[in-house]
N, C-alpha and C. Protein backbone atom coordinates (compact mmCIF):
# COMPACT_ATOMS: atom_id res chain seq x y z
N UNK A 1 -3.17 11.72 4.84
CA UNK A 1 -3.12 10.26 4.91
C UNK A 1 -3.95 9.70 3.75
N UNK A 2 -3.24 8.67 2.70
CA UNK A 2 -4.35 8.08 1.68
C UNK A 2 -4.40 6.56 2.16
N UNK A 3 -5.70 6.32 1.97
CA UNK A 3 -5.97 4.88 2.46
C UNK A 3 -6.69 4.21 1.54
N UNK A 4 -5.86 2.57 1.43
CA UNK A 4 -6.60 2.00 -0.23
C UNK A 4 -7.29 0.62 0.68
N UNK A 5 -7.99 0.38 0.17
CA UNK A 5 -8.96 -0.89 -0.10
C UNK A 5 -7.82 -1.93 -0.99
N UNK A 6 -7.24 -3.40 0.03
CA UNK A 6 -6.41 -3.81 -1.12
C UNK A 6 -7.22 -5.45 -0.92
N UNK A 7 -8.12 -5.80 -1.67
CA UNK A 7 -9.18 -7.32 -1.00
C UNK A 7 -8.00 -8.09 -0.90
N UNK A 8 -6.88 -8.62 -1.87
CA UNK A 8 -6.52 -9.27 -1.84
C UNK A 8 -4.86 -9.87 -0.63
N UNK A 9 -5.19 -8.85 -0.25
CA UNK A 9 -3.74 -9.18 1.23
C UNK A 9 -4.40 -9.53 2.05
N UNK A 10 -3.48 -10.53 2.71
CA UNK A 10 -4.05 -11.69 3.46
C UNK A 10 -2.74 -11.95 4.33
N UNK A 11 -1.86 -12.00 4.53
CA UNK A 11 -0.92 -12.27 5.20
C UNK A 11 0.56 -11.22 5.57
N UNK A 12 1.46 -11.66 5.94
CA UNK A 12 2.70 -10.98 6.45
C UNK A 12 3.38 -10.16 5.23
N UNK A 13 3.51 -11.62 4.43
CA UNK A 13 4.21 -11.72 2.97
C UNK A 13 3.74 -10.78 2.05
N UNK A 14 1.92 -10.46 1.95
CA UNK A 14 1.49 -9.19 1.23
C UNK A 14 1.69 -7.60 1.81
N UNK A 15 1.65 -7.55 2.61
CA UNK A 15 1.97 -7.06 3.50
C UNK A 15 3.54 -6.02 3.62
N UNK A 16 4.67 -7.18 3.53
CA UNK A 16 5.85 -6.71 3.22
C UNK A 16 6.36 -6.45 2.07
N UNK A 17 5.39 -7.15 0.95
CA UNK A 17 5.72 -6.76 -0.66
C UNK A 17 5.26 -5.38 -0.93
N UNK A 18 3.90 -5.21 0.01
CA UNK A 18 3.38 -3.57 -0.80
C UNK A 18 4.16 -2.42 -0.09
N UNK A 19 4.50 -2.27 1.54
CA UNK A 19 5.56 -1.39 1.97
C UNK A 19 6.77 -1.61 1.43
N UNK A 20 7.53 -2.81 0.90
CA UNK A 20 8.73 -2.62 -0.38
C UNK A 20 8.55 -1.96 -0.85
N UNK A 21 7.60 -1.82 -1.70
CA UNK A 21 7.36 -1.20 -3.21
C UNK A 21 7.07 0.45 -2.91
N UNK A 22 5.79 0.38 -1.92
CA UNK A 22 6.13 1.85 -1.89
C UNK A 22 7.09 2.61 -1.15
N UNK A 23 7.79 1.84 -0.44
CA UNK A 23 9.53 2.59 0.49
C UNK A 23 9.84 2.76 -0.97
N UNK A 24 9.88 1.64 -1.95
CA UNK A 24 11.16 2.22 -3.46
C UNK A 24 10.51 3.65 -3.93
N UNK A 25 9.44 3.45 -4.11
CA UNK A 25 8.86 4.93 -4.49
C UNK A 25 8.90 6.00 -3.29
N UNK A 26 8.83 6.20 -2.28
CA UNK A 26 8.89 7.19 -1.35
C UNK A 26 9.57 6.67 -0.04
N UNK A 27 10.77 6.42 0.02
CA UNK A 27 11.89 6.03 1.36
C UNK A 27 10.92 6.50 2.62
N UNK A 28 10.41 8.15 2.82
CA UNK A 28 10.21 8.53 3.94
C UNK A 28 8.91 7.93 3.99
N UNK A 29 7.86 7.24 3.08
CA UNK A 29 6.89 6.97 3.44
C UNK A 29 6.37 6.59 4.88
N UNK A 30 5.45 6.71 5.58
CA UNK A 30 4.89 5.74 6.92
C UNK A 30 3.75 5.22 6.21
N UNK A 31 3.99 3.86 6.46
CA UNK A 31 2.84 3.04 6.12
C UNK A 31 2.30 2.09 7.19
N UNK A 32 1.04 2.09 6.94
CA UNK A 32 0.16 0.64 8.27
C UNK A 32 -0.47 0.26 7.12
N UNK A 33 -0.58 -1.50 7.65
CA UNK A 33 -1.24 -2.35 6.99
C UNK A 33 -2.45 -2.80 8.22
N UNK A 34 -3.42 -3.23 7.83
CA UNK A 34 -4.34 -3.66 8.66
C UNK A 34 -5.20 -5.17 7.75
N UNK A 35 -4.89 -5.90 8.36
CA UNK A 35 -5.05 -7.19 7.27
C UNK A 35 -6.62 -7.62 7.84
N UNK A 36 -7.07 -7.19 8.77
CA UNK A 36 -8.45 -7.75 9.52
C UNK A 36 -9.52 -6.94 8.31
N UNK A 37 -8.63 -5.33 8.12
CA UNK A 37 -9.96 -4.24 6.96
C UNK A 37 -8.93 -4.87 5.91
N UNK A 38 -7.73 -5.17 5.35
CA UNK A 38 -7.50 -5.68 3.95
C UNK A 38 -7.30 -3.96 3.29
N UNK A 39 -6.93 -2.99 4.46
CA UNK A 39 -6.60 -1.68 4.07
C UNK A 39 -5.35 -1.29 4.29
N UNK A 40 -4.32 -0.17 3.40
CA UNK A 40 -3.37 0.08 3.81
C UNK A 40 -3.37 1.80 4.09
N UNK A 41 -2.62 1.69 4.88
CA UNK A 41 -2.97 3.73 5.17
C UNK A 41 -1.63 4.05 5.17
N UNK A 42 -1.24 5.31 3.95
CA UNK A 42 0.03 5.62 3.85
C UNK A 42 0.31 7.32 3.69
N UNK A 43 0.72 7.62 4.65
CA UNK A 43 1.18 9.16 4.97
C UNK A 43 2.78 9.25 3.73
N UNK A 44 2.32 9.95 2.65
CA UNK A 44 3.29 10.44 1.75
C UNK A 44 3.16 11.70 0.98
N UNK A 45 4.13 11.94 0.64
CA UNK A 45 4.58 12.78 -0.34
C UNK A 45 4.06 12.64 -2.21
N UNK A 46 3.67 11.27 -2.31
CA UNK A 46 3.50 10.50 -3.65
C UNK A 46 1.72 10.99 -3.50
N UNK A 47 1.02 10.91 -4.85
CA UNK A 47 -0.14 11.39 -5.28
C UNK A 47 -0.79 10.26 -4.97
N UNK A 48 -1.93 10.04 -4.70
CA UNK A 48 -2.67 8.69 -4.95
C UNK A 48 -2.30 7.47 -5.94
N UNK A 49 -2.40 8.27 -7.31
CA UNK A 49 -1.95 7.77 -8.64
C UNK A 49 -0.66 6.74 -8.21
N UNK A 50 0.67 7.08 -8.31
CA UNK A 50 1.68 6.88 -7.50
C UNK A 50 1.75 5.49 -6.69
N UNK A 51 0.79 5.59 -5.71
CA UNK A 51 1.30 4.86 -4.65
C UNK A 51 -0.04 3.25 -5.04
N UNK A 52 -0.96 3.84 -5.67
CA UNK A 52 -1.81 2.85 -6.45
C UNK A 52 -0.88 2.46 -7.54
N UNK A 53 -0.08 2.72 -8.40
CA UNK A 53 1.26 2.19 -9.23
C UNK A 53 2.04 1.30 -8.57
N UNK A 54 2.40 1.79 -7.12
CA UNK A 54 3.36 0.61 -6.33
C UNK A 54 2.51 -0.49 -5.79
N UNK A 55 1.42 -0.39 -4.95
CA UNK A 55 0.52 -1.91 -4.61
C UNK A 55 0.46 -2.41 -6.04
N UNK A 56 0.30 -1.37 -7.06
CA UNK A 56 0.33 -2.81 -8.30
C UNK A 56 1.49 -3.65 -8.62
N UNK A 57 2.35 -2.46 -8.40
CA UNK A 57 3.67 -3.28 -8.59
C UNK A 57 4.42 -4.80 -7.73
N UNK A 58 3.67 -4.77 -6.45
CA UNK A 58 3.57 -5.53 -5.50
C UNK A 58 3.14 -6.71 -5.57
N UNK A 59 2.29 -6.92 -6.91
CA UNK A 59 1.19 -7.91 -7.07
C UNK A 59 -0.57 -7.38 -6.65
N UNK A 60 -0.69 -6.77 -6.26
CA UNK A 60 -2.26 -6.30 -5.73
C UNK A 60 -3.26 -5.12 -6.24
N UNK A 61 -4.34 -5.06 -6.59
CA UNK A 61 -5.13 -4.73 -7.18
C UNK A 61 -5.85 -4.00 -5.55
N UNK A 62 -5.67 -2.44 -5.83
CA UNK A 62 -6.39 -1.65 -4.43
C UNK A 62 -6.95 -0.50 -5.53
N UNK A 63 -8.25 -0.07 -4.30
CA UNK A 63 -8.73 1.05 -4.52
C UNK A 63 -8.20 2.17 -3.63
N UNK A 64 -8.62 3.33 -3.81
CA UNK A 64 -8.62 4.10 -2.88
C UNK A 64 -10.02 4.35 -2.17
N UNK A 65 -10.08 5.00 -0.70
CA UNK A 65 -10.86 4.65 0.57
C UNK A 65 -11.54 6.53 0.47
C-alpha cells in the first residue's frame, strides 16, 4: 500500500480528479481518499514515482507518507 500526503484536496471534485488519473495509469488500482488526513492510500502495481506523476497530473502537489 503507498500513501501520499496531498495538502491540497479538499473536496469530492479533488478527490475524483486524482483516482481518474491514477485508474488511467493503473485500471486495477484500489484507491481511498481520506479528505479529514488530506491523504490518499493506493494499493498498485505502479512505483511510487508513477503514481506521484498522476496526482500531478490531476492538479495536486503530494508527498509520499
Amino acid at each position: 500500500m503507498n500513501k501520499f500526503n496531498v495538502p491540497e484536496m479538499s473536496c469530492g471534485h479533488c478527490t475524483s480528479a486524482i483516482e481518474k488519473e491514477i485508474k488511467a495509469a493503473d485500471p486495477t488500482a484500489e484507491i481511498s481518499c481520506d479528505l479529514t488526513d488530506r491523504t490518499v492510500s493506493v494499493q498498485s502495481s505502479l512505483a511510487n514515482d508513477a503514481l506521484l506523476i498522476a496526482i500531478k497530473e490531476a492538479g495536486y502537489e503530494a508527498q509520499a507518507v
